[in-house]
Structures are given as structure tokens and as C-alpha cells.
N, C-alpha and C. Protein backbone atom coordinates (compact mmCIF):
# COMPACT_ATOMS: atom_id res chain seq x y z
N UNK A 1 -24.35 3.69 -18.83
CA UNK A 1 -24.24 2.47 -18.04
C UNK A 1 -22.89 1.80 -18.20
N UNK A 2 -22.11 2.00 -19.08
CA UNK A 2 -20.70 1.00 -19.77
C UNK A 2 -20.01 1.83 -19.24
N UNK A 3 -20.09 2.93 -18.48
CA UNK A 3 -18.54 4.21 -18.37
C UNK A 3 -18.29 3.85 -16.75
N UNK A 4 -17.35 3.21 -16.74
CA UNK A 4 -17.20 3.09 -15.30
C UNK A 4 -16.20 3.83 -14.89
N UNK A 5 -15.75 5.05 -15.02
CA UNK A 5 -15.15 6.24 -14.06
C UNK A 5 -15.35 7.49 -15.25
N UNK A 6 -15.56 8.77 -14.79
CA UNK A 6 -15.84 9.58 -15.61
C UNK A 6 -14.52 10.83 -14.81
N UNK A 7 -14.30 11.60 -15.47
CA UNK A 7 -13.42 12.49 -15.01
C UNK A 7 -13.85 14.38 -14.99
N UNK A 8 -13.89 14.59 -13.88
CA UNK A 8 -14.78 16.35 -13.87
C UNK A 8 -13.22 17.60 -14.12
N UNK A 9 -13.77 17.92 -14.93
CA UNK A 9 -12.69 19.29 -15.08
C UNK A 9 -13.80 20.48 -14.80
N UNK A 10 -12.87 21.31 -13.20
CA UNK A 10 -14.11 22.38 -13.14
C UNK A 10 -13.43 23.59 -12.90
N UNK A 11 -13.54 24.12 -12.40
CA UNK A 11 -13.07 26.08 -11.93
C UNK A 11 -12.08 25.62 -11.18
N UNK A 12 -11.92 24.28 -10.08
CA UNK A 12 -10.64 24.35 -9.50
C UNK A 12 -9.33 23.62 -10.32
N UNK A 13 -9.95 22.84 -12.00
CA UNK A 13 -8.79 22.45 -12.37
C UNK A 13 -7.96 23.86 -12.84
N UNK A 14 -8.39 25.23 -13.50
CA UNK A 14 -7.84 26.08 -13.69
C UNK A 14 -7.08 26.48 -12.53
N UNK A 15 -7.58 26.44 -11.04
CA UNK A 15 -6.67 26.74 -10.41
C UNK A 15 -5.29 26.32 -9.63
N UNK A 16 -5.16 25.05 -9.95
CA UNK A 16 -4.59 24.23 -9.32
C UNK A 16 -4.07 22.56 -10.19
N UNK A 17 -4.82 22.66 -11.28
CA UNK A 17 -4.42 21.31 -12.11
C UNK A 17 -4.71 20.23 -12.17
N UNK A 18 -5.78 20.02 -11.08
CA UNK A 18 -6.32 18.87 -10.61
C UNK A 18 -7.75 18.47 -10.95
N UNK A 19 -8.11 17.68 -11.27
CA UNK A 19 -9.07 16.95 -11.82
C UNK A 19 -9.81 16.01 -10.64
N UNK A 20 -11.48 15.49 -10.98
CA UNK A 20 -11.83 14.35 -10.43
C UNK A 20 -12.06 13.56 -11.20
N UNK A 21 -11.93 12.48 -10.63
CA UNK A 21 -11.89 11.44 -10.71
C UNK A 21 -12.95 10.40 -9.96
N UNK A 22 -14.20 10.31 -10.56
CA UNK A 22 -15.51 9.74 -9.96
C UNK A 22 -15.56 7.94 -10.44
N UNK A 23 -15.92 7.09 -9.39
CA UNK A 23 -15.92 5.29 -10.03
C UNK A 23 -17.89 5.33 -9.71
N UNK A 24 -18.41 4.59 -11.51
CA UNK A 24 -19.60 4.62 -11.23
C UNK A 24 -20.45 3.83 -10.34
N UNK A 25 -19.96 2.76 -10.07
CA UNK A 25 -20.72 1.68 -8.84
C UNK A 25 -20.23 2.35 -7.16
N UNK A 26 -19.41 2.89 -7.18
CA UNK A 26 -19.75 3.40 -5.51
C UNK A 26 -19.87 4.90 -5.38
N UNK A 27 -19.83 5.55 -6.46
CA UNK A 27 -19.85 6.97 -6.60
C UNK A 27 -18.87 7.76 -5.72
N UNK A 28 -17.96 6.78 -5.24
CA UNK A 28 -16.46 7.91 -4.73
C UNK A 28 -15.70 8.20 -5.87
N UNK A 29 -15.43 9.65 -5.20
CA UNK A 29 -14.16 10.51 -5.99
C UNK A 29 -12.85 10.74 -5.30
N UNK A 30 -12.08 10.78 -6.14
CA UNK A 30 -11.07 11.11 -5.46
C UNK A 30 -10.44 12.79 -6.65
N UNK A 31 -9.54 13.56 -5.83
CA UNK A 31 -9.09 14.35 -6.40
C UNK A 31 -7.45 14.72 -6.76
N UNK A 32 -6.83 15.01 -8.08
CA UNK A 32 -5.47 14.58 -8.49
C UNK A 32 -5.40 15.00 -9.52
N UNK A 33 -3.59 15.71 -9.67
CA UNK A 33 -3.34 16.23 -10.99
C UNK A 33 -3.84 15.53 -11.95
N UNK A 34 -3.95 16.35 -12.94
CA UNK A 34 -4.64 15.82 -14.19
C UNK A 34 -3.56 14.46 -14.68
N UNK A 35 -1.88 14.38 -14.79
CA UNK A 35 -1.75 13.53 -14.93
C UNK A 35 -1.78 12.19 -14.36
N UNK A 36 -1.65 12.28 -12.68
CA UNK A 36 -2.00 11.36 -12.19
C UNK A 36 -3.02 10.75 -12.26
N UNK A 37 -4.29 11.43 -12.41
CA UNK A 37 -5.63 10.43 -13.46
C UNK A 37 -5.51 10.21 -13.82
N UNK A 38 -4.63 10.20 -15.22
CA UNK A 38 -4.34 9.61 -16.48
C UNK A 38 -3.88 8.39 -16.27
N UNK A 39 -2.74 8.65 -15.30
CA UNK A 39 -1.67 7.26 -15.05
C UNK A 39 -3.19 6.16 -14.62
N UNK A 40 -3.72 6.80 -13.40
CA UNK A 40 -4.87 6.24 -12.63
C UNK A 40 -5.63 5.17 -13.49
N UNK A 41 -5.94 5.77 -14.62
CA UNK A 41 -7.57 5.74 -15.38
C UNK A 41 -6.43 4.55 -16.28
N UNK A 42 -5.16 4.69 -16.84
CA UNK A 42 -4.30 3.58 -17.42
C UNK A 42 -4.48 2.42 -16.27
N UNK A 43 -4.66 2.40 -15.13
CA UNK A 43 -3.56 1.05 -14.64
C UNK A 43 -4.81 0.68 -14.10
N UNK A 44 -6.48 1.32 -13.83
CA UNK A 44 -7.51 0.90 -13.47
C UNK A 44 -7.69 -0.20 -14.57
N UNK A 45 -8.22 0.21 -16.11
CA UNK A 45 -8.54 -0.41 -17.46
C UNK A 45 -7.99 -1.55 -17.65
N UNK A 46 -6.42 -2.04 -17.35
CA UNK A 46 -4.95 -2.39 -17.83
C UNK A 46 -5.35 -3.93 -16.64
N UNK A 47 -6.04 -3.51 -15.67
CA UNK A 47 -5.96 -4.07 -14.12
C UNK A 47 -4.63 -4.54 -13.48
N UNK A 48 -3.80 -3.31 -13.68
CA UNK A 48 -2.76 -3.12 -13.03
C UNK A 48 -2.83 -2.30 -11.14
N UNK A 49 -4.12 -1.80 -10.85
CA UNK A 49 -4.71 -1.92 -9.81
C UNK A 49 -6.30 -1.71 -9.78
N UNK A 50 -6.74 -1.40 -8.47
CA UNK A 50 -7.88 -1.59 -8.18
C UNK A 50 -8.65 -0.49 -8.03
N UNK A 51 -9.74 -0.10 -7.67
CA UNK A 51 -10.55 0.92 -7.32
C UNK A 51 -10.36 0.96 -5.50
N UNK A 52 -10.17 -0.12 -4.74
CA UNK A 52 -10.03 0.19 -3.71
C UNK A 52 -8.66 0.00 -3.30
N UNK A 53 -7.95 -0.30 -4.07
CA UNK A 53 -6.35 0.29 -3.93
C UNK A 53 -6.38 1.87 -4.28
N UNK A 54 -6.64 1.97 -5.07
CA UNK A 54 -6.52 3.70 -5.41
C UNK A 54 -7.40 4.66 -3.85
N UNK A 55 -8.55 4.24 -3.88
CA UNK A 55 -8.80 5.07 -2.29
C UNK A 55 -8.01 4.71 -1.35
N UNK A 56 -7.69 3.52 -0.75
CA UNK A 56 -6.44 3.46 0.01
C UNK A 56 -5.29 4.63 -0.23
N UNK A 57 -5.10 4.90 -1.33
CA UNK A 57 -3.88 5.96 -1.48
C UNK A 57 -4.14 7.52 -1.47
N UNK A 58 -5.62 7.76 -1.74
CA UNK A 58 -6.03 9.22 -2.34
C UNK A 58 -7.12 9.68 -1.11
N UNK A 59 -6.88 10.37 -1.18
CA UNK A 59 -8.49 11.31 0.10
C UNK A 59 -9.60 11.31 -0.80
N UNK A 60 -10.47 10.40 -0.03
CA UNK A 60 -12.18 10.96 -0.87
C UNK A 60 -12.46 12.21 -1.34
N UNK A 61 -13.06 12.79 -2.22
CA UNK A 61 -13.60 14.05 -2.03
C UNK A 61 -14.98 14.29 -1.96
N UNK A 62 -15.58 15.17 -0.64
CA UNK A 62 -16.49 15.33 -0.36
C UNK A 62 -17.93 15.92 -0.83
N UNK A 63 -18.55 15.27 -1.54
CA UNK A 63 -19.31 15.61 -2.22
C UNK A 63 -20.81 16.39 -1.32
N UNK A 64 -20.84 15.86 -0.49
CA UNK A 64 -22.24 15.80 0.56
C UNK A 64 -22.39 17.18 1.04
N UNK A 65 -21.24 18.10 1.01
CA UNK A 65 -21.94 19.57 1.23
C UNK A 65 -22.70 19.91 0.32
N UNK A 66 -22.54 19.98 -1.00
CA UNK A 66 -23.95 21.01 -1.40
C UNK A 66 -25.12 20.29 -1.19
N UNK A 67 -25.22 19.18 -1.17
CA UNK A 67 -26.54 18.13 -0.17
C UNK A 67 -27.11 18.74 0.44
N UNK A 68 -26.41 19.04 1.39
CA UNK A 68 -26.93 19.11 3.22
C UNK A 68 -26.72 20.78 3.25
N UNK A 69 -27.23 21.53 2.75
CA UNK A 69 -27.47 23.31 2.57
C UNK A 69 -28.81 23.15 2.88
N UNK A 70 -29.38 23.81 3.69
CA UNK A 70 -30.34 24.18 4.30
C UNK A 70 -31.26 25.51 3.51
């Protein structure tokens, strides 16, 4: 309940370096080199910006396909 962004390392950070980056009250992710989370996850804590400043800047990532598999 206290973790308000959690960070996924999966099969595509090996391929590519990039990490997610999930916020727990609206459950968007966004996706970004591993250091740019870092910077991210610093200036979220710090409140040097926002959660909806950061989607303003980053593409959602789409979670809702493995959902909607038939």
C-alpha cells in the first residue's frame, strides 16, 4: 500500500535497456532506459515533478493486450 511506483525489469530490459515504470493510484506505465527511471523515480520523490508531467512526456505502455486474448 506505501509503494507508490514500482519498477518491472523483464526479457525486454535485456534487450534493449529499458525498464517500466508503473504509478500505483492510476496504474499507468510508462517505458524508459533504466537510467532515465532512475532520474524519473529521483525528481518524482524530491517533487521536482509530477506523475502527470512525466506522462505528458513518455508514451503509455499498453498493458490491455494480454486482457483482451480471446
Amino acid at each position: 500500500l506505501g509503494t507508490p511506483f514500482a519498477i518491472t525489469v523483464d526479457f525486454q530490459t535485456a534487450d534493449d535497456g529499458t525498464v517500466t515504470l508503473r504509478e500505483r493510484d492510476t496504474t499507468k506505465q510508462i517505458r524508459a532506459s533504466t537510467d532515465e527511471i532512475v532520474e524519473l523515480v529521483k525528481c518524482l520523490v524530491h517533487g521536482s515533478t509530477t506523475w502527470d508531467n512525466v506522462l505528458s512526456k513518455h508514451p503509455l505502455v499498453n498493458t490491455s493486450s494480454s486482457d483482451n486474448m480471446d
